[in-house]
Protein backbone atom coordinates (compact mmCIF):
# COMPACT_ATOMS: atom_id res chain seq x y z
CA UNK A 1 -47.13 81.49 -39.64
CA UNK A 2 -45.43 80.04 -42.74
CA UNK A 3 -43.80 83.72 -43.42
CA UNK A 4 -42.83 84.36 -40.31
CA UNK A 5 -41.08 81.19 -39.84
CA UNK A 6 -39.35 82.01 -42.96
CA UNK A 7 -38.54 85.16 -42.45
CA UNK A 8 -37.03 83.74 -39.24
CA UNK A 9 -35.32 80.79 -41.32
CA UNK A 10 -33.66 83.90 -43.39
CA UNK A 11 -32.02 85.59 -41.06
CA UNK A 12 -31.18 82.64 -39.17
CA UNK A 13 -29.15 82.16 -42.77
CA UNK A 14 -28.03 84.95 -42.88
CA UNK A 15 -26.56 85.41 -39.73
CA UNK A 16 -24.47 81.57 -39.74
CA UNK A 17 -23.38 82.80 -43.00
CA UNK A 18 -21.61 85.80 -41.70
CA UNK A 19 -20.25 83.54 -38.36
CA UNK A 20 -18.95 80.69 -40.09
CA UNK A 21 -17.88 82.58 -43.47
CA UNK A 22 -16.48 85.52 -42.25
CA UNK A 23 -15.54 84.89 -38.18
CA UNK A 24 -14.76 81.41 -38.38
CA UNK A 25 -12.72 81.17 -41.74
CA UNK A 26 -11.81 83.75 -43.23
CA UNK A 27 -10.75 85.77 -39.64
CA UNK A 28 -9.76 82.54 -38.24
CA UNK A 29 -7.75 81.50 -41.01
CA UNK A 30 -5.78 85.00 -40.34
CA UNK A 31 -5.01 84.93 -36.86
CA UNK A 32 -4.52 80.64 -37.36
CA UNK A 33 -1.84 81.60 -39.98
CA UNK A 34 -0.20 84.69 -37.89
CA UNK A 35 0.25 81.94 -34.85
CA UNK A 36 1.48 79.30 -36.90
CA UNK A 37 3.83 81.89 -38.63
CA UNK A 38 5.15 83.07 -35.37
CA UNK A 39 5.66 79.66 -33.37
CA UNK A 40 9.08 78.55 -32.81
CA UNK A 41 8.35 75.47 -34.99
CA UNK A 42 7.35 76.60 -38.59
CA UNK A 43 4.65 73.58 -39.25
CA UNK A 44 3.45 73.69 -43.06
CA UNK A 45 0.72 71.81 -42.52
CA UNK A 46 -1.11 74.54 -40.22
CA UNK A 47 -0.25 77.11 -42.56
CA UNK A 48 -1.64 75.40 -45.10
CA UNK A 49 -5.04 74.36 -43.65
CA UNK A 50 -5.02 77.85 -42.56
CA UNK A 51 -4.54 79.32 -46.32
CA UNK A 52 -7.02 76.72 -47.47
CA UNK A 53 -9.72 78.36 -44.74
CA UNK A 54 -9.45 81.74 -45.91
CA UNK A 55 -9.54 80.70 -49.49
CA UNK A 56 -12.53 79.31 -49.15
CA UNK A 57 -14.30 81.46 -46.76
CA UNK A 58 -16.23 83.12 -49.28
CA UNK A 59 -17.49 80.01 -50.88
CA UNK A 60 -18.50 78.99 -47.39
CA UNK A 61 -20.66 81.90 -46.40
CA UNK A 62 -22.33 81.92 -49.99
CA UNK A 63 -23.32 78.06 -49.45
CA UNK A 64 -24.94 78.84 -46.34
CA UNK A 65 -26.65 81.97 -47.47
CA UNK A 66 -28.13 80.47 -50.93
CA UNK A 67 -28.86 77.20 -48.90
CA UNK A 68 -30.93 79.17 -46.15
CA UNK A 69 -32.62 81.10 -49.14
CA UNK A 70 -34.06 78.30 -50.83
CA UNK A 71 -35.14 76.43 -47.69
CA UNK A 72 -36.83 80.02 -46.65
CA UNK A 73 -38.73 80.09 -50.33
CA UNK A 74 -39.52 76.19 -50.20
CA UNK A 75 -40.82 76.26 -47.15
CA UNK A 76 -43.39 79.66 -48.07
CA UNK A 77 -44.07 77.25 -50.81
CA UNK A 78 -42.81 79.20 -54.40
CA UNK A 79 -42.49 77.70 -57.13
CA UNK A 80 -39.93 78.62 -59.92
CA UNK A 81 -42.02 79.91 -62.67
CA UNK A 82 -40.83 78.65 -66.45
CA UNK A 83 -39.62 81.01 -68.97
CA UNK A 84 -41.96 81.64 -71.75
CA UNK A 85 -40.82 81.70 -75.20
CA UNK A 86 -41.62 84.17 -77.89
């Protein structure tokens, strides 16, 4: 039950990673900047949240991903093994 729920936990990562990362900021950072580009009123502070969205889109998505990936392993209950030395 313990794999299955993280196997579920995953994909679950996976898949918000994609949404917010890529559909949320980085492709609504585009189509935020196009509108505020083509308004009648130029407003820098749109563009620059906008700018600041798809900059850090990537970042975004990786934090979810690497966050759902070690919930999913701590929760099948793996611990990091130590390096030996030789």
């Amino acid at each position: 039950m313990k794999k299955i729920f993280s196997i579920v936990f995953f994909l679950l990562g996976i898949v918000s990673a994609v949404y917010v990362g890529f559909y949320i900021m980085f492709v609504g950072g585009i189509v935020g900047l196009i509108d505020a580009v083509r308004a009648t009123t130029v407003d820098s502070y749109i563009i620059t949240i906008n700018i600041v969205k798809i900059i850090f889109a990537g970042f975004v998505g990786y934090s979810i991903f690497y966050l759902s990936a070690f919930i999913s392993t701590f929760i099948l209950g793996r611990k990091l093994r130590k390096r030996s030395s030789k």
